[in-house]
C-alpha atoms as a PDB file:
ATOM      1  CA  UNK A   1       6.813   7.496  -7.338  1.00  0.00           C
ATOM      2  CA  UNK A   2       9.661   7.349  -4.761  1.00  0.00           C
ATOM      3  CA  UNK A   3      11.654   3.981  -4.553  1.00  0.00           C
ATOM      4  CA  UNK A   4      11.273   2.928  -1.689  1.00  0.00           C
ATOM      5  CA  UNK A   5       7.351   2.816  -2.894  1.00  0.00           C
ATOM      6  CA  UNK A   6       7.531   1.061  -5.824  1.00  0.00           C
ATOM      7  CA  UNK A   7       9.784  -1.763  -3.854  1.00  0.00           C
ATOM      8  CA  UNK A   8       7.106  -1.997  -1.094  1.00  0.00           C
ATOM      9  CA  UNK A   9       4.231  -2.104  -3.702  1.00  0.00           C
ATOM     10  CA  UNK A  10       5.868  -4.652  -6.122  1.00  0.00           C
ATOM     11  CA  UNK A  11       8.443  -7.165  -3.898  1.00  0.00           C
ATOM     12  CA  UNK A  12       5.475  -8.025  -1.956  1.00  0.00           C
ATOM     13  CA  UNK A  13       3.809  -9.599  -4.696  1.00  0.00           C
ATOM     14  CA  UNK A  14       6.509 -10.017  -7.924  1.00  0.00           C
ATOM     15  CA  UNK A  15       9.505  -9.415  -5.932  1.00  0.00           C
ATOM     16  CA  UNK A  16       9.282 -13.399  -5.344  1.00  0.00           C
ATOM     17  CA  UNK A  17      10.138 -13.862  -8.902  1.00  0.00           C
ATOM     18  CA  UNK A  18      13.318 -11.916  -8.931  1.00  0.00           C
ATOM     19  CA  UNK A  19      16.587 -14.223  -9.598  1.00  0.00           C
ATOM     20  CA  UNK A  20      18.133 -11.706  -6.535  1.00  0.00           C
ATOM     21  CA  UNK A  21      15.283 -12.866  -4.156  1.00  0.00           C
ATOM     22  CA  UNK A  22      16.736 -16.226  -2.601  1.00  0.00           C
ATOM     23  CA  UNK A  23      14.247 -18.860  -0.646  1.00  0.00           C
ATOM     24  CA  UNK A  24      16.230 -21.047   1.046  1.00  0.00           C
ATOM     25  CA  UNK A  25      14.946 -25.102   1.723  1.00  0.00           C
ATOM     26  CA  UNK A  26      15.450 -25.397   5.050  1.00  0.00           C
ATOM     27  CA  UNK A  27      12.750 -22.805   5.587  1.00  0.00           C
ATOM     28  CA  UNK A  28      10.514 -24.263   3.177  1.00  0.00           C
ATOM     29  CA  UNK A  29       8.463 -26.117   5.703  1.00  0.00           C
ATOM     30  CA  UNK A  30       4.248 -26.685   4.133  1.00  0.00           C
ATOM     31  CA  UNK A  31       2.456 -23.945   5.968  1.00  0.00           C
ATOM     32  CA  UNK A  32      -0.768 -24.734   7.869  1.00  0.00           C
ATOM     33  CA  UNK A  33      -4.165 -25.166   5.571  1.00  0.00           C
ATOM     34  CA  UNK A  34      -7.813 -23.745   6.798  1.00  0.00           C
ATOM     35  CA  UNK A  35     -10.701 -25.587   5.416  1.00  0.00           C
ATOM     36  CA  UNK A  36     -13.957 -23.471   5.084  1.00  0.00           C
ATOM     37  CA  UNK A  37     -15.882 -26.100   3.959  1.00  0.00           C
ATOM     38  CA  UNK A  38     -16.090 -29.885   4.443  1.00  0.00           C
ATOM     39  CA  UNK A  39     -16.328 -30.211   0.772  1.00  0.00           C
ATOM     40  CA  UNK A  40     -12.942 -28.965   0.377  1.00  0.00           C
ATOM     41  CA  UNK A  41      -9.601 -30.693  -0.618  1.00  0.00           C
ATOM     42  CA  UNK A  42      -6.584 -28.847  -0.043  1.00  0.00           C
ATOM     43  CA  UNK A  43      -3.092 -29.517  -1.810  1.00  0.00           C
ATOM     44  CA  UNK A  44      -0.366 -27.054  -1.796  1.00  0.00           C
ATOM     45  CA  UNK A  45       2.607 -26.287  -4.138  1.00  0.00           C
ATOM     46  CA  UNK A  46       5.524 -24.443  -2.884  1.00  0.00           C
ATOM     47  CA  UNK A  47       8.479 -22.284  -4.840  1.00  0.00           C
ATOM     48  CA  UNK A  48      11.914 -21.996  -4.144  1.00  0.00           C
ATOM     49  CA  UNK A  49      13.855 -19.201  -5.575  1.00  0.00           C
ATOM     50  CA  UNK A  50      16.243 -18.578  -7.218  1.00  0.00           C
ATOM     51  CA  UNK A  51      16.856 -22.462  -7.199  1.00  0.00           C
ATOM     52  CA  UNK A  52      13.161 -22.663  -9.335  1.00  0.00           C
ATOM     53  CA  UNK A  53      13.886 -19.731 -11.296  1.00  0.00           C
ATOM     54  CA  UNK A  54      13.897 -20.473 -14.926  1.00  0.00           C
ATOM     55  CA  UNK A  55      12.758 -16.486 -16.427  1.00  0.00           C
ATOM     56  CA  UNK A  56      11.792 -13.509 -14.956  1.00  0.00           C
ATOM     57  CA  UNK A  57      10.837 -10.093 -17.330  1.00  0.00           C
ATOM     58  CA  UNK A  58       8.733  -7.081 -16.404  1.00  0.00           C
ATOM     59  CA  UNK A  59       8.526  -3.174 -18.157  1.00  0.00           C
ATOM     60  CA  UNK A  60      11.790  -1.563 -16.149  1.00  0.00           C
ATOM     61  CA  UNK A  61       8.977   0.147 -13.968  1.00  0.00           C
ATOM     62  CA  UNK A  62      10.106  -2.877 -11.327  1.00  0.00           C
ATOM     63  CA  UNK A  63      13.106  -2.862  -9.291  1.00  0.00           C
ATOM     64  CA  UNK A  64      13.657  -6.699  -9.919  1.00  0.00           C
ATOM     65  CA  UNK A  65      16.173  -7.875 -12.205  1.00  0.00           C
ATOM     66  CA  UNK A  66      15.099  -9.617 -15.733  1.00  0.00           C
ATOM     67  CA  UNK A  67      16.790 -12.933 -15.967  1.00  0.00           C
ATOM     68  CA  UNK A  68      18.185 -14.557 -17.824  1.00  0.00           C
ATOM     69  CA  UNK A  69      20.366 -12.178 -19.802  1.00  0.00           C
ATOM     70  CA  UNK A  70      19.093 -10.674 -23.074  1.00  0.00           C
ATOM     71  CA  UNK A  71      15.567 -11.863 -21.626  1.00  0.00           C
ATOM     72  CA  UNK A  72      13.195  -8.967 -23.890  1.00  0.00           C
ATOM     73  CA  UNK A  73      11.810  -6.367 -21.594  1.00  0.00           C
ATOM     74  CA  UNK A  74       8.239  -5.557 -21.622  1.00  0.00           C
ATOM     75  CA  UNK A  75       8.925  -2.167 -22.842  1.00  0.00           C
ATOM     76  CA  UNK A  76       5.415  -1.942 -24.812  1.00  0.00           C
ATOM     77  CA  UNK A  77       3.213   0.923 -23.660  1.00  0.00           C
ATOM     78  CA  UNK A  78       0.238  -1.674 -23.593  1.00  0.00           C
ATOM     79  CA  UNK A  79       2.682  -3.626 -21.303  1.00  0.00           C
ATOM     80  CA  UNK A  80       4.831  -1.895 -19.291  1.00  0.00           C
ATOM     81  CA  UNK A  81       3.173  -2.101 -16.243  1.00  0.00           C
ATOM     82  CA  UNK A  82       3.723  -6.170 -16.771  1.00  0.00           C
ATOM     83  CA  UNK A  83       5.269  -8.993 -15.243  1.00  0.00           C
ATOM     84  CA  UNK A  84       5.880 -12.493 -16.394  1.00  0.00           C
ATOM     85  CA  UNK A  85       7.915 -15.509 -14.401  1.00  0.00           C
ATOM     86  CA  UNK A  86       8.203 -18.718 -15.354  1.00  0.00           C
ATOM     87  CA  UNK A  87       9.117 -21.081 -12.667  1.00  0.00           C
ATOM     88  CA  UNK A  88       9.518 -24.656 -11.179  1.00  0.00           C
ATOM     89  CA  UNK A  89       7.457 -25.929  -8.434  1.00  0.00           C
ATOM     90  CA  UNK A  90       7.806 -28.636  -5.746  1.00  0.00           C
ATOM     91  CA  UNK A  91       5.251 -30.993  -3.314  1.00  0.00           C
ATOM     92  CA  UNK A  92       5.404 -30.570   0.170  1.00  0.00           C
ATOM     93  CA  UNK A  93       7.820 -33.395   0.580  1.00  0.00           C
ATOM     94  CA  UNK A  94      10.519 -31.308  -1.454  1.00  0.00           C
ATOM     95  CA  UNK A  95       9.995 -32.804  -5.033  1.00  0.00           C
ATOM     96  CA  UNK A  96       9.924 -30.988  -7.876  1.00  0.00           C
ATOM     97  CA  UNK A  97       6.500 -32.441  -9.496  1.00  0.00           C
ATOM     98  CA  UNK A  98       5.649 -29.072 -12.562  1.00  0.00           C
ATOM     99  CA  UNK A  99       6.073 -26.249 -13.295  1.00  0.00           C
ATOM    100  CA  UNK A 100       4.196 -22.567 -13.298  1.00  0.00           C
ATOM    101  CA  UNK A 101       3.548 -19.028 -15.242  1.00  0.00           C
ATOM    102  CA  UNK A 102       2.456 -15.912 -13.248  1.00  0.00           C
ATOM    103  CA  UNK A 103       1.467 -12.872 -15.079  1.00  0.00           C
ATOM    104  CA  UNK A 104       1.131  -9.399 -13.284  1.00  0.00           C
ATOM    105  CA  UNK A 105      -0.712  -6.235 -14.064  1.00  0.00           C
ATOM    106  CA  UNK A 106       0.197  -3.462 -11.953  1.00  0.00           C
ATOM    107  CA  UNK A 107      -1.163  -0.185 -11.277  1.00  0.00           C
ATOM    108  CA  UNK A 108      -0.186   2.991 -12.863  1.00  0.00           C
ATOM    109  CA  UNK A 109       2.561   4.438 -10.817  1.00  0.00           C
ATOM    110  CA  UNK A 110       1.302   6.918  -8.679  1.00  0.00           C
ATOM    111  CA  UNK A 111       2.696  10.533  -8.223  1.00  0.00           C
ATOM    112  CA  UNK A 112       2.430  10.950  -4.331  1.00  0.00           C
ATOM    113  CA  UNK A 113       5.543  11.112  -2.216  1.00  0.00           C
ATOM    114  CA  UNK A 114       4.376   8.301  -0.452  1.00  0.00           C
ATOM    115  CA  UNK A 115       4.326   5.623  -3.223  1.00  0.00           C
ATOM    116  CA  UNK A 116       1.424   3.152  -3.009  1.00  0.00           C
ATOM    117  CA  UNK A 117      -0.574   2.521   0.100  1.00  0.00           C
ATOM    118  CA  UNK A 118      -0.484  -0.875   1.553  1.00  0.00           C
ATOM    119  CA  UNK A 119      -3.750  -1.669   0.198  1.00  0.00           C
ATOM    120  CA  UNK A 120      -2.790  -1.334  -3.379  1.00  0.00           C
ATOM    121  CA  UNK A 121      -4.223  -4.165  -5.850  1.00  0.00           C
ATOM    122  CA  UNK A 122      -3.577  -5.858  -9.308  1.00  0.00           C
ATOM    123  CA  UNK A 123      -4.284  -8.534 -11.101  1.00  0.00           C
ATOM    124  CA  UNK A 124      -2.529 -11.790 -11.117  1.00  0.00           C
ATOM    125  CA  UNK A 125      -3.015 -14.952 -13.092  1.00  0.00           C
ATOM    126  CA  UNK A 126      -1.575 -18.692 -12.584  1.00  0.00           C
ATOM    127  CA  UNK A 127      -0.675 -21.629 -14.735  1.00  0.00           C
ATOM    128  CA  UNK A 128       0.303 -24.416 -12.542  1.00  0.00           C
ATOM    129  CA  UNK A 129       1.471 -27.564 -15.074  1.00  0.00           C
ATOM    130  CA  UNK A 130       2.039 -30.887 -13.218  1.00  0.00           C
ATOM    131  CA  UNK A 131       2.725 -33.112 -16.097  1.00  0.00           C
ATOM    132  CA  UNK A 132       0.931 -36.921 -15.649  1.00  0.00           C
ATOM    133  CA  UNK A 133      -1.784 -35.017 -13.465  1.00  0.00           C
ATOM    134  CA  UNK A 134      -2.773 -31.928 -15.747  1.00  0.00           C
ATOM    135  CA  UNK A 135      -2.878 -28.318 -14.728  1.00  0.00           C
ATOM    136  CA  UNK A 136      -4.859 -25.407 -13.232  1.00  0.00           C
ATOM    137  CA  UNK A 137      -5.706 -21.873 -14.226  1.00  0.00           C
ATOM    138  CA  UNK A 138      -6.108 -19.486 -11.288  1.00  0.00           C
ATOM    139  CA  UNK A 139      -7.019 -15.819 -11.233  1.00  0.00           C
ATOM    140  CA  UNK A 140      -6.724 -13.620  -7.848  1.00  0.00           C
ATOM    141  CA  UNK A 141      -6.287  -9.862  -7.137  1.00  0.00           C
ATOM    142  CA  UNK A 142      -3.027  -9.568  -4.674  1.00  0.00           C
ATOM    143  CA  UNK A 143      -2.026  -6.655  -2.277  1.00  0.00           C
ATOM    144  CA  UNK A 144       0.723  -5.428  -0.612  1.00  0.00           C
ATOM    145  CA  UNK A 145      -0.739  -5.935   2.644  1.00  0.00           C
ATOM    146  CA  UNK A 146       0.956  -6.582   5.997  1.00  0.00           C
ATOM    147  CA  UNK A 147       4.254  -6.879   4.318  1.00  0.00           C
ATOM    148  CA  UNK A 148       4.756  -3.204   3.636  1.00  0.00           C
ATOM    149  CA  UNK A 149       6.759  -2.206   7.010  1.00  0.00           C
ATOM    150  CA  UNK A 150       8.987  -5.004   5.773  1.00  0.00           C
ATOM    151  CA  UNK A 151      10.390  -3.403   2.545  1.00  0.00           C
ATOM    152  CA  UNK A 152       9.625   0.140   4.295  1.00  0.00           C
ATOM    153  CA  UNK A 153      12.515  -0.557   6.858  1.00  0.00           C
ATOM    154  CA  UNK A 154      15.265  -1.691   4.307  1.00  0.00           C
ATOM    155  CA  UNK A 155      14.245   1.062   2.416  1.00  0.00           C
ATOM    156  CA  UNK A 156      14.407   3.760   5.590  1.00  0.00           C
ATOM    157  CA  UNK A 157      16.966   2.239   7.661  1.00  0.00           C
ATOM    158  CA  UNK A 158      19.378   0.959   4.838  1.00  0.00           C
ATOM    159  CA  UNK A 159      19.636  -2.420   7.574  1.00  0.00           C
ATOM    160  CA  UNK A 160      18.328  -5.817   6.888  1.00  0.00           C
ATOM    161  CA  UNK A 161      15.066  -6.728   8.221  1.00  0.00           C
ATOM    162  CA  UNK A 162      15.220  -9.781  10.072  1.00  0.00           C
ATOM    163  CA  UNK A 163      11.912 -11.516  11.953  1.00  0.00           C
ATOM    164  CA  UNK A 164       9.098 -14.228  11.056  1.00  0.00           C
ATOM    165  CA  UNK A 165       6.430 -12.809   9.165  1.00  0.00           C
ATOM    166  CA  UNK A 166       3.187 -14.579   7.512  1.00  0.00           C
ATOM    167  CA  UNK A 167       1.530 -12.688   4.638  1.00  0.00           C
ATOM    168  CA  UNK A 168      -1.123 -13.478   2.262  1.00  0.00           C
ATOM    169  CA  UNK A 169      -1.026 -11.582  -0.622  1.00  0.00           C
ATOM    170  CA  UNK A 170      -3.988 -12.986  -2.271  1.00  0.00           C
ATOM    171  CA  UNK A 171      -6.886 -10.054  -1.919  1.00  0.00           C
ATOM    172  CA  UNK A 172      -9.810 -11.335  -4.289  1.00  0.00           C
ATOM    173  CA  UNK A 173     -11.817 -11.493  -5.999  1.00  0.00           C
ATOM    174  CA  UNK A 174     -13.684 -13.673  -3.717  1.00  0.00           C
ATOM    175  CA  UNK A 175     -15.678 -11.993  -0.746  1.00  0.00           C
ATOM    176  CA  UNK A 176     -13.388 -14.429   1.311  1.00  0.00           C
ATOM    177  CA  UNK A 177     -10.314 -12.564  -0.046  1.00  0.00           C
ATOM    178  CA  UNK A 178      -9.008 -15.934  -2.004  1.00  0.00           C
ATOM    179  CA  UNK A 179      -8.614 -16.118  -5.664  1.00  0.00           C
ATOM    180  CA  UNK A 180     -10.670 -18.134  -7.806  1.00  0.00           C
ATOM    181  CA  UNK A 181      -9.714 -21.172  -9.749  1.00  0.00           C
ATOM    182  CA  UNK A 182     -10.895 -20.149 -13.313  1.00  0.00           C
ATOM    183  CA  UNK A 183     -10.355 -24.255 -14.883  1.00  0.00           C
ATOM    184  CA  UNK A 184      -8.265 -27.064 -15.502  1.00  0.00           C
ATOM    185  CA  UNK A 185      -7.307 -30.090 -17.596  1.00  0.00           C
ATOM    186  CA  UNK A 186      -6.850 -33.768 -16.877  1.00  0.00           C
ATOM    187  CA  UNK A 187      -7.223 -34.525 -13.118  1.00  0.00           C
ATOM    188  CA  UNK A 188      -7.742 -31.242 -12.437  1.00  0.00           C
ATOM    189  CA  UNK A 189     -10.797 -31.010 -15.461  1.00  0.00           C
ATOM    190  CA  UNK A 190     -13.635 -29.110 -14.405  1.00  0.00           C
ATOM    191  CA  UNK A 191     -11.879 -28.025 -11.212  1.00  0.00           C
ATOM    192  CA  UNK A 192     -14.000 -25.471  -8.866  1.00  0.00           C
ATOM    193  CA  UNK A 193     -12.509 -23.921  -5.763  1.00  0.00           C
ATOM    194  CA  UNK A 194     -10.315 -21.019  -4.651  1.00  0.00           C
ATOM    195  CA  UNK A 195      -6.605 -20.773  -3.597  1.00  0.00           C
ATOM    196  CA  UNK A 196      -3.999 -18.187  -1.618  1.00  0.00           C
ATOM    197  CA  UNK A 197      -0.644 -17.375  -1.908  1.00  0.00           C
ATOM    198  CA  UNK A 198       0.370 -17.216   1.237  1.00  0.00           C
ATOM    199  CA  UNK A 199       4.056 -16.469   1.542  1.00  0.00           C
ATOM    200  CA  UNK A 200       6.581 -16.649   4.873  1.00  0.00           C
ATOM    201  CA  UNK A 201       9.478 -14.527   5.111  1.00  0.00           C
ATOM    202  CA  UNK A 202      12.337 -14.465   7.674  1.00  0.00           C
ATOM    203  CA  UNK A 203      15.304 -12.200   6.269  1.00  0.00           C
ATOM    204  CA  UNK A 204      14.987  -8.827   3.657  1.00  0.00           C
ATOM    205  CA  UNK A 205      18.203  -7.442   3.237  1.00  0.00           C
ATOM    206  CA  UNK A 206      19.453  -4.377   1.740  1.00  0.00           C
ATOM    207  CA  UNK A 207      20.781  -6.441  -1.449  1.00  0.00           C
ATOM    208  CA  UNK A 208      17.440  -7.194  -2.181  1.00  0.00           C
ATOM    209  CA  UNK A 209      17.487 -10.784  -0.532  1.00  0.00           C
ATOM    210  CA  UNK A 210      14.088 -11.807   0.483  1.00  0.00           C
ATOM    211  CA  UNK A 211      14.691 -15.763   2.382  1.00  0.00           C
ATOM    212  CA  UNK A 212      11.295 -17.493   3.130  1.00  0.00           C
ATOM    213  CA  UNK A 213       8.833 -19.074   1.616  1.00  0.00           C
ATOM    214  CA  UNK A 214       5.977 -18.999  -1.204  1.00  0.00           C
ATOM    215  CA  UNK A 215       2.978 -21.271  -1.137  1.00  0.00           C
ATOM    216  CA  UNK A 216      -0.465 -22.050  -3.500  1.00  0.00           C
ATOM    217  CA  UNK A 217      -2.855 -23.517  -1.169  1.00  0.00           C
ATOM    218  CA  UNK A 218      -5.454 -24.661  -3.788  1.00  0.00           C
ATOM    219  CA  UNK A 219      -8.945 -25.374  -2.091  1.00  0.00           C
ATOM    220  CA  UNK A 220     -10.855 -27.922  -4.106  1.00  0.00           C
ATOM    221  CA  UNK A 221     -14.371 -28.337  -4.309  1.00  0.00           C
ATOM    222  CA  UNK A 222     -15.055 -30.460  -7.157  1.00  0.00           C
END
Protein backbone atom coordinates (compact mmCIF):
# COMPACT_ATOMS: atom_id res chain seq x y z
CA UNK A 1 0.00 0.00 0.00
CA UNK A 2 1.36 3.44 -1.03
CA UNK A 3 1.27 6.24 1.71
CA UNK A 4 -0.51 8.49 0.59
CA UNK A 5 -3.33 5.51 0.75
CA UNK A 6 -3.03 4.39 3.97
CA UNK A 7 -3.24 8.30 5.22
CA UNK A 8 -6.45 8.81 3.15
CA UNK A 9 -7.95 5.44 4.39
CA UNK A 10 -7.03 5.86 8.14
CA UNK A 11 -6.91 9.98 9.05
CA UNK A 12 -10.39 10.05 7.92
CA UNK A 13 -11.56 7.94 10.56
CA UNK A 14 -8.49 7.42 13.41
CA UNK A 15 -6.45 10.21 12.22
CA UNK A 16 -8.75 12.31 14.79
CA UNK A 17 -7.08 10.54 17.56
CA UNK A 18 -3.56 11.42 16.69
CA UNK A 19 -1.81 13.85 19.42
CA UNK A 20 -0.38 15.68 15.86
CA UNK A 21 -4.05 16.25 14.69
CA UNK A 22 -5.02 19.68 16.47
CA UNK A 23 -8.96 20.83 16.75
CA UNK A 24 -8.99 24.11 17.65
CA UNK A 25 -12.21 25.71 20.02
CA UNK A 26 -13.07 28.42 18.20
CA UNK A 27 -14.19 26.09 15.44
CA UNK A 28 -15.88 23.84 17.67
CA UNK A 29 -19.29 25.28 17.08
CA UNK A 30 -22.43 22.09 17.76
CA UNK A 31 -23.18 21.10 14.22
CA UNK A 32 -26.81 20.96 13.02
CA UNK A 33 -28.99 17.66 14.21
CA UNK A 34 -31.66 15.81 11.71
CA UNK A 35 -34.42 14.08 13.46
CA UNK A 36 -35.92 11.05 11.51
CA UNK A 37 -38.36 10.40 13.85
CA UNK A 38 -40.52 12.34 16.33
CA UNK A 39 -39.62 9.82 18.88
CA UNK A 40 -36.15 10.88 18.81
CA UNK A 41 -33.95 12.86 21.33
CA UNK A 42 -30.82 14.11 20.12
CA UNK A 43 -27.72 15.16 22.37
CA UNK A 44 -24.33 15.57 21.01
CA UNK A 45 -20.77 15.28 22.46
CA UNK A 46 -17.95 16.94 20.80
CA UNK A 47 -13.86 16.26 20.96
CA UNK A 48 -11.18 18.54 20.91
CA UNK A 49 -7.78 17.36 20.08
CA UNK A 50 -4.99 17.29 21.09
CA UNK A 51 -6.37 19.42 24.10
CA UNK A 52 -8.73 15.96 24.96
CA UNK A 53 -6.07 13.68 24.15
CA UNK A 54 -5.19 11.52 27.03
CA UNK A 55 -3.68 8.02 24.80
CA UNK A 56 -3.52 7.13 21.46
CA UNK A 57 -1.85 3.40 20.26
CA UNK A 58 -2.41 1.48 17.04
CA UNK A 59 -0.10 -1.63 15.20
CA UNK A 60 2.64 0.85 13.30
CA UNK A 61 0.45 0.00 10.12
CA UNK A 62 -0.99 3.83 10.89
CA UNK A 63 0.75 6.92 10.11
CA UNK A 64 -0.44 8.55 13.48
CA UNK A 65 1.80 8.92 16.27
CA UNK A 66 1.29 6.68 19.64
CA UNK A 67 1.14 8.98 22.57
CA UNK A 68 2.11 9.22 25.22
CA UNK A 69 5.69 8.00 25.10
CA UNK A 70 6.49 4.34 25.84
CA UNK A 71 2.58 3.90 25.17
CA UNK A 72 2.82 -0.32 24.03
CA UNK A 73 2.18 -0.70 20.38
CA UNK A 74 -0.30 -3.09 19.15
CA UNK A 75 2.30 -5.10 17.52
CA UNK A 76 0.24 -8.53 17.99
CA UNK A 77 -0.55 -10.28 14.72
CA UNK A 78 -4.23 -10.72 16.09
CA UNK A 79 -3.97 -6.88 16.52
CA UNK A 80 -2.08 -5.07 14.32
CA UNK A 81 -4.55 -3.80 12.22
CA UNK A 82 -5.89 -2.00 15.70
CA UNK A 83 -6.52 1.21 17.11
CA UNK A 84 -7.33 2.36 20.57
CA UNK A 85 -7.81 6.25 21.91
CA UNK A 86 -8.80 7.22 24.97
CA UNK A 87 -10.11 10.67 25.18
CA UNK A 88 -12.01 13.55 26.98
CA UNK A 89 -15.22 14.87 25.81
CA UNK A 90 -17.16 18.16 26.17
CA UNK A 91 -21.18 19.48 25.92
CA UNK A 92 -22.03 21.78 23.40
CA UNK A 93 -21.58 24.71 25.68
CA UNK A 94 -17.70 23.86 25.91
CA UNK A 95 -17.64 21.79 29.22
CA UNK A 96 -15.86 18.95 29.67
CA UNK A 97 -18.78 16.58 31.18
CA UNK A 98 -16.80 12.45 30.47
CA UNK A 99 -14.85 10.89 28.91
CA UNK A 100 -14.59 8.15 25.82
CA UNK A 101 -12.75 4.83 24.31
CA UNK A 102 -12.80 4.17 20.51
CA UNK A 103 -11.52 0.96 19.23
CA UNK A 104 -10.72 0.42 15.42
CA UNK A 105 -10.42 -2.59 13.23
CA UNK A 106 -9.07 -1.89 9.97
CA UNK A 107 -8.81 -3.69 6.84
CA UNK A 108 -5.96 -5.68 5.66
CA UNK A 109 -3.73 -3.39 3.75
CA UNK A 110 -4.28 -3.76 0.31
CA UNK A 111 -1.56 -4.31 -2.44
CA UNK A 112 -2.89 -1.96 -5.29
CA UNK A 113 -1.02 1.17 -6.21
CA UNK A 114 -3.91 3.01 -5.44
CA UNK A 115 -4.31 2.30 -1.68
CA UNK A 116 -7.91 1.94 -0.48
CA UNK A 117 -10.88 3.26 -2.35
CA UNK A 118 -12.94 5.86 -0.73
CA UNK A 119 -15.51 3.45 0.15
CA UNK A 120 -13.36 1.37 2.36
CA UNK A 121 -15.04 0.16 5.80
CA UNK A 122 -14.17 -1.09 9.40
CA UNK A 123 -15.42 -1.51 12.42
CA UNK A 124 -15.57 0.96 15.17
CA UNK A 125 -16.82 0.76 18.71
CA UNK A 126 -17.63 3.63 21.44
CA UNK A 127 -17.59 4.00 25.17
CA UNK A 128 -18.88 7.33 26.03
CA UNK A 129 -18.60 7.68 30.21
CA UNK A 130 -20.37 10.79 31.61
CA UNK A 131 -19.92 10.21 35.24
CA UNK A 132 -23.35 11.25 37.48
CA UNK A 133 -25.37 10.36 34.17
CA UNK A 134 -23.91 6.82 33.15
CA UNK A 135 -22.60 5.82 29.78
CA UNK A 136 -23.30 4.41 26.29
CA UNK A 137 -21.94 1.63 24.14
CA UNK A 138 -22.11 2.34 20.40
CA UNK A 139 -21.10 0.20 17.46
CA UNK A 140 -20.95 1.69 13.70
CA UNK A 141 -19.02 0.71 10.52
CA UNK A 142 -17.08 4.11 9.30
CA UNK A 143 -15.68 4.99 5.77
CA UNK A 144 -13.43 7.12 4.27
CA UNK A 145 -15.96 8.78 2.31
CA UNK A 146 -16.03 12.34 0.95
CA UNK A 147 -12.94 13.17 2.83
CA UNK A 148 -10.54 11.30 0.61
CA UNK A 149 -9.58 14.30 -1.94
CA UNK A 150 -8.71 15.98 1.34
CA UNK A 151 -5.71 13.81 2.46
CA UNK A 152 -5.21 12.96 -1.44
CA UNK A 153 -4.08 16.67 -2.05
CA UNK A 154 -1.54 16.98 0.92
CA UNK A 155 -0.40 13.84 -0.11
CA UNK A 156 -0.04 14.89 -4.13
CA UNK A 157 0.59 18.45 -3.86
CA UNK A 158 2.88 18.44 -0.67
CA UNK A 159 0.53 22.02 0.15
CA UNK A 160 -1.93 22.36 2.90
CA UNK A 161 -5.46 21.87 2.15
CA UNK A 162 -7.43 24.62 3.27
CA UNK A 163 -11.58 24.86 2.78
CA UNK A 164 -14.85 23.90 4.88
CA UNK A 165 -15.69 20.44 4.55
CA UNK A 166 -18.60 18.29 6.36
CA UNK A 167 -18.05 14.52 6.49
CA UNK A 168 -19.77 11.75 8.13
CA UNK A 169 -17.81 8.95 8.57
CA UNK A 170 -20.32 6.79 10.15
CA UNK A 171 -21.36 4.06 7.21
CA UNK A 172 -23.54 1.37 9.17
CA UNK A 173 -24.66 -0.86 10.02
CA UNK A 174 -27.99 0.66 9.86
CA UNK A 175 -29.80 0.82 6.35
CA UNK A 176 -29.82 4.64 7.26
CA UNK A 177 -25.98 4.58 7.28
CA UNK A 178 -25.89 5.50 11.29
CA UNK A 179 -24.42 3.28 13.84
CA UNK A 180 -26.33 1.57 16.35
CA UNK A 181 -26.36 2.15 20.03
CA UNK A 182 -25.61 -1.44 21.34
CA UNK A 183 -26.63 -0.34 25.51
CA UNK A 184 -26.08 1.69 28.38
CA UNK A 185 -26.06 2.16 32.15
CA UNK A 186 -27.70 4.59 34.52
CA UNK A 187 -29.64 7.32 32.62
CA UNK A 188 -28.71 6.00 29.63
CA UNK A 189 -30.04 2.10 30.85
CA UNK A 190 -31.78 0.36 28.25
CA UNK A 191 -30.92 3.06 25.71
CA UNK A 192 -32.19 2.32 21.92
CA UNK A 193 -31.29 4.59 19.04
CA UNK A 194 -28.50 5.26 16.55
CA UNK A 195 -25.74 7.96 16.35
CA UNK A 196 -23.06 9.61 13.62
CA UNK A 197 -19.85 10.92 13.79
CA UNK A 198 -20.02 13.59 11.84
CA UNK A 199 -16.79 15.53 11.74
CA UNK A 200 -15.96 19.32 10.20
CA UNK A 201 -12.68 20.14 8.97
CA UNK A 202 -11.20 23.49 7.80
CA UNK A 203 -7.24 23.15 7.53
CA UNK A 204 -4.99 19.63 6.62
CA UNK A 205 -1.58 20.51 6.43
CA UNK A 206 1.42 18.78 5.32
CA UNK A 207 2.57 18.27 9.14
CA UNK A 208 -0.24 16.23 9.57
CA UNK A 209 -2.49 19.04 11.21
CA UNK A 210 -6.07 18.30 10.72
CA UNK A 211 -8.14 21.75 12.57
CA UNK A 212 -11.97 21.15 12.78
CA UNK A 213 -14.21 19.45 14.49
CA UNK A 214 -15.53 15.86 15.73
CA UNK A 215 -19.07 15.26 16.86
CA UNK A 216 -21.42 12.06 18.34
CA UNK A 217 -24.85 12.99 17.52
CA UNK A 218 -26.62 10.25 19.59
CA UNK A 219 -30.36 9.79 18.41
CA UNK A 220 -32.45 8.49 21.27
CA UNK A 221 -35.42 6.56 21.08
CA UNK A 222 -36.03 5.18 24.37
Amino acid sequence: MNKAGLMIALIAGAGIGAFGVQFLNKDSAPLSSEKTSPRERVESFFVDLPAHGIAVTHGGRIGLQPGPPGIPALDEPNIQNGLALLIKVRNAEGNVVGFASELEIFPEPTRSPQGLEPDTTWETDWTVVIPGRGGLFLHQQEHTGAGAPMFQHVAETGTDWVGEMTITTSAGPRADKRGVIVGGWGEFENAQGSFLEVDRFTRFTVQGELIGTVELRIFRED
